[in-house]
Each structure stands twice: as C-alpha cells, then as structure tokens.
C-alpha atoms as a PDB file:
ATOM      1  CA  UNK A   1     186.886-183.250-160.987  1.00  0.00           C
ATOM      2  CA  UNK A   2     183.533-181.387-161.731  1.00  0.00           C
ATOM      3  CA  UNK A   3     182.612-179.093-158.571  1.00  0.00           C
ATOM      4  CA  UNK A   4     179.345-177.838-159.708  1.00  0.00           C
ATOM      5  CA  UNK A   5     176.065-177.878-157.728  1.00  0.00           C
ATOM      6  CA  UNK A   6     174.314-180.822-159.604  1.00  0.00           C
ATOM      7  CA  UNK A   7     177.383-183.114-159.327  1.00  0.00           C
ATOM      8  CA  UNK A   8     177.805-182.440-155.482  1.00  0.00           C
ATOM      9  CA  UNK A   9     174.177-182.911-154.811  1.00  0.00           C
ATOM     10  CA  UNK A  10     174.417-186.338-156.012  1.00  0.00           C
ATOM     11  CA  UNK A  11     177.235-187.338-154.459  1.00  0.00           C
ATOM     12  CA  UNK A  12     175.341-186.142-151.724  1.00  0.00           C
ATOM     13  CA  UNK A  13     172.439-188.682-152.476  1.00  0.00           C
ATOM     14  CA  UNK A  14     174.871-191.548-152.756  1.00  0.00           C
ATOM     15  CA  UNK A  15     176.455-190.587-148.924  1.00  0.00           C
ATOM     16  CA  UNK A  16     172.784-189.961-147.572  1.00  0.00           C
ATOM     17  CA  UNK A  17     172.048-193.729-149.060  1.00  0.00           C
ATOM     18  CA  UNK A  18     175.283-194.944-147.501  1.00  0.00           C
ATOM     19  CA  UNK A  19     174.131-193.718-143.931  1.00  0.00           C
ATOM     20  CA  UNK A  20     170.822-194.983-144.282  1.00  0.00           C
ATOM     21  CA  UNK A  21     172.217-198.225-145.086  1.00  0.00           C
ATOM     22  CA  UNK A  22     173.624-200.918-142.240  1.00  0.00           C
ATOM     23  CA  UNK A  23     176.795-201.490-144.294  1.00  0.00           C
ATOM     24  CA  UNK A  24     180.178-200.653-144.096  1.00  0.00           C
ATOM     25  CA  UNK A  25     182.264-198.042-146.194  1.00  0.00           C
ATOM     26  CA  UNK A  26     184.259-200.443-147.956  1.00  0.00           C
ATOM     27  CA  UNK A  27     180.936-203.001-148.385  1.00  0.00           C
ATOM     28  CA  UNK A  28     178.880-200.199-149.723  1.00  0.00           C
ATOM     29  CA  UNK A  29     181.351-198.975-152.311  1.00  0.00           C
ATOM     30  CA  UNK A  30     181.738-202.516-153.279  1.00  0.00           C
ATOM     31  CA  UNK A  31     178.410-203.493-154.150  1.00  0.00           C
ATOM     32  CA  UNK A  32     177.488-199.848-156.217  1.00  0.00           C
ATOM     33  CA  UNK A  33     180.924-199.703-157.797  1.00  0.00           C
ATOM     34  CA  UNK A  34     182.320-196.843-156.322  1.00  0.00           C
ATOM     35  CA  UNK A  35     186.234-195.695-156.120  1.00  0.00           C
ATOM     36  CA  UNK A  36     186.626-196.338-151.991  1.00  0.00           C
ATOM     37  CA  UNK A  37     188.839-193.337-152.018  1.00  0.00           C
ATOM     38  CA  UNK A  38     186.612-191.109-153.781  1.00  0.00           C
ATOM     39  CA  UNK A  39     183.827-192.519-151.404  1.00  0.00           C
ATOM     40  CA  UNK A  40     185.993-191.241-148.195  1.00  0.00           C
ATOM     41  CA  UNK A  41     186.110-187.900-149.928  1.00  0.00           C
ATOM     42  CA  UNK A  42     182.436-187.322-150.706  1.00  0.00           C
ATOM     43  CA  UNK A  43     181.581-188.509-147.511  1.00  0.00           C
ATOM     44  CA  UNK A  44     184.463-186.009-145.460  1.00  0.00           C
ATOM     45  CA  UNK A  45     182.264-183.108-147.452  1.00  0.00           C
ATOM     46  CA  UNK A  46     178.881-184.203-146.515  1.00  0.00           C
ATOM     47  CA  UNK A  47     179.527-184.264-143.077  1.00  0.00           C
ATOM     48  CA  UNK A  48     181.461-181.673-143.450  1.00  0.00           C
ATOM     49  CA  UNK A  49     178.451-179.611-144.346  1.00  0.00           C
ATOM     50  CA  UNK A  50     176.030-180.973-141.888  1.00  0.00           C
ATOM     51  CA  UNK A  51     178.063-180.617-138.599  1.00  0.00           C
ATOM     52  CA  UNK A  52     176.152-180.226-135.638  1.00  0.00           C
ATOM     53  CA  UNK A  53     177.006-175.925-135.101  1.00  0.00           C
ATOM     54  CA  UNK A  54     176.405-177.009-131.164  1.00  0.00           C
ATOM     55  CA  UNK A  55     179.267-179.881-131.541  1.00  0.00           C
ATOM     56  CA  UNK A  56     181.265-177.399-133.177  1.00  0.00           C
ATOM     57  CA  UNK A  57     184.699-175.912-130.255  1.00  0.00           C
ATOM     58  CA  UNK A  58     183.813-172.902-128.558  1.00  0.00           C
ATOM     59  CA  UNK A  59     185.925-170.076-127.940  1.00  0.00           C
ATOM     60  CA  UNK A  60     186.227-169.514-124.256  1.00  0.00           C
ATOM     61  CA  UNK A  61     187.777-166.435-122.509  1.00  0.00           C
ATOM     62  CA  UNK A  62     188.106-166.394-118.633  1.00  0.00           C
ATOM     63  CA  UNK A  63     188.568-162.732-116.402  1.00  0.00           C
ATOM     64  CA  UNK A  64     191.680-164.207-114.710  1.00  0.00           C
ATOM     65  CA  UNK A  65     195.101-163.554-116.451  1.00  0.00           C
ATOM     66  CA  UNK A  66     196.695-166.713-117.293  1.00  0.00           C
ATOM     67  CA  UNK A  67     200.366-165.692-116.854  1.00  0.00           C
ATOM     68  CA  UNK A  68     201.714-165.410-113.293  1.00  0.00           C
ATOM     69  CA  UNK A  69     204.873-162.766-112.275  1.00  0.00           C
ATOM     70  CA  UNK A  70     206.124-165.131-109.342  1.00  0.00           C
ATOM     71  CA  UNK A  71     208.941-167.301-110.950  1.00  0.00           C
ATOM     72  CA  UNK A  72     211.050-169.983-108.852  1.00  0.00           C
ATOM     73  CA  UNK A  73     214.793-170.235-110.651  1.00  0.00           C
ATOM     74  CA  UNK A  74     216.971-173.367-109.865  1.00  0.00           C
ATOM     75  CA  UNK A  75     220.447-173.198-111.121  1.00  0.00           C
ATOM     76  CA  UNK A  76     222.611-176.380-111.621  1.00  0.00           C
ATOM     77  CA  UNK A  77     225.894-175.779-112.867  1.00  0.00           C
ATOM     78  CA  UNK A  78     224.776-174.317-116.418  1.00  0.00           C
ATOM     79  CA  UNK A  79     221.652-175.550-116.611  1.00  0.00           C
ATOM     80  CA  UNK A  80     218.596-173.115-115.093  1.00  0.00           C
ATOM     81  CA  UNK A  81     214.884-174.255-114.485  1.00  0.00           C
ATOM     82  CA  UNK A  82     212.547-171.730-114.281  1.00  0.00           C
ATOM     83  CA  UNK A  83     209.059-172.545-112.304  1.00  0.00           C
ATOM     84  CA  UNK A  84     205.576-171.037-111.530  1.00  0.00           C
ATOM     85  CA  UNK A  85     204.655-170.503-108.413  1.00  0.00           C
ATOM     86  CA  UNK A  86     202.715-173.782-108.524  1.00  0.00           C
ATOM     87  CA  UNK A  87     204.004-176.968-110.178  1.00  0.00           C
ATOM     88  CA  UNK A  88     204.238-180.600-110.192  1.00  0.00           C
ATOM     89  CA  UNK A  89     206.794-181.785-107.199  1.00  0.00           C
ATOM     90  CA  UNK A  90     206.563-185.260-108.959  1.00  0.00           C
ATOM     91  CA  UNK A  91     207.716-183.618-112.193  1.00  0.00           C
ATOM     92  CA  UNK A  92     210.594-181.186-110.724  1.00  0.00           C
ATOM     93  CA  UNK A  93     211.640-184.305-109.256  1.00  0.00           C
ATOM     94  CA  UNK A  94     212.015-186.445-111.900  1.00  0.00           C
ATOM     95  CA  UNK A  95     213.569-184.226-114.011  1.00  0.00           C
ATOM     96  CA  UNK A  96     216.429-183.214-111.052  1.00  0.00           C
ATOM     97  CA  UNK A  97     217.070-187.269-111.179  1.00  0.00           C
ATOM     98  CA  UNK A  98     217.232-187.214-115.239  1.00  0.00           C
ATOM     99  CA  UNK A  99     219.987-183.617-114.740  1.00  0.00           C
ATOM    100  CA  UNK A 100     221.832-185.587-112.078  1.00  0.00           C
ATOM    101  CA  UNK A 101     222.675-188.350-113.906  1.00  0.00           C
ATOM    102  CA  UNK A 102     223.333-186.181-117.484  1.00  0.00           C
ATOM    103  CA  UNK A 103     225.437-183.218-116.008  1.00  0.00           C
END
C-alpha cells in the first residue's frame, strides 16, 4: 500500500466527498467503485486526523487520595471479604446469599 503524501491526500478528497454527500458508506463505495473495506480504512484516518482536540479525554487529577486505610474484614469459613469503609449494602448482600448457598 503506497503511504506517501500525494496518495493520502486523495484518499482524503474521496472521504471529504463522501461526507459532503447524503449517502451511505456502503452506497457511496458502490456507485465510485471503491473496495468497502479499504473505504472504512481511509475514512478511520481522516477522522482520525481531524478530531475535535476539545472532544479529545482529559486527564483529570483530584487533591483527595483515592485509597482509604479503614478496611471492614468478614470471614466465612475460608472465604474472607474485605470492604471500604463505604460500600453497597445491596451488593454485600447479594453476594452473602450467592456464599451461603456455594460454601
């Protein structure tokens, strides 16, 4: 597969037609006999390189530590659950009902 400027940029021309148009994917590679396959991939890299940066995930960092000393332990016969200081009742208690019935 050539990868060289020229070869992109019109690739680029063909996906830039494509969005302009009202058709679908599989419609527009139809009618200007184009590999559908190949169409997918040129069009992945074009948007690729046009993503909006303010779309783009943002690294966030918060003051609080995350991780929390305070530990609850349950023990039930050789099975040990180890808990946060807060947690989901519901969840604790569905899982005791799944250990009951297993051990």
């Amino acid at each position: 597969m050539k990868s060289n400027a020229a070869y992109q940029e019109k690739w680029f021309k063909v996906v830039k037609d494509y969005k302009e148009s009202d058709l679908s994917m599989k419609k527009y590679a139809s009618i200007n006999d184009i590999k559908y396959y190949q169409f997918q991939y040129w069009i992945k890299k074009y948007n690729d390189k046009h993503k909006d940066p303010i779309k783009q995930f943002v690294k966030v960092e918060t003051s609080k530590p995350m991780i929390n000393d305070q530990l609850y332990k349950i023990t039930y016969g050789k099975l040990t659950i180890e808990l946060p200081e807060i947690f989901n009742e519901s969840s604790l208690l569905k899982i005791l009902k799944v250990v009951d019935q297993v051990v």
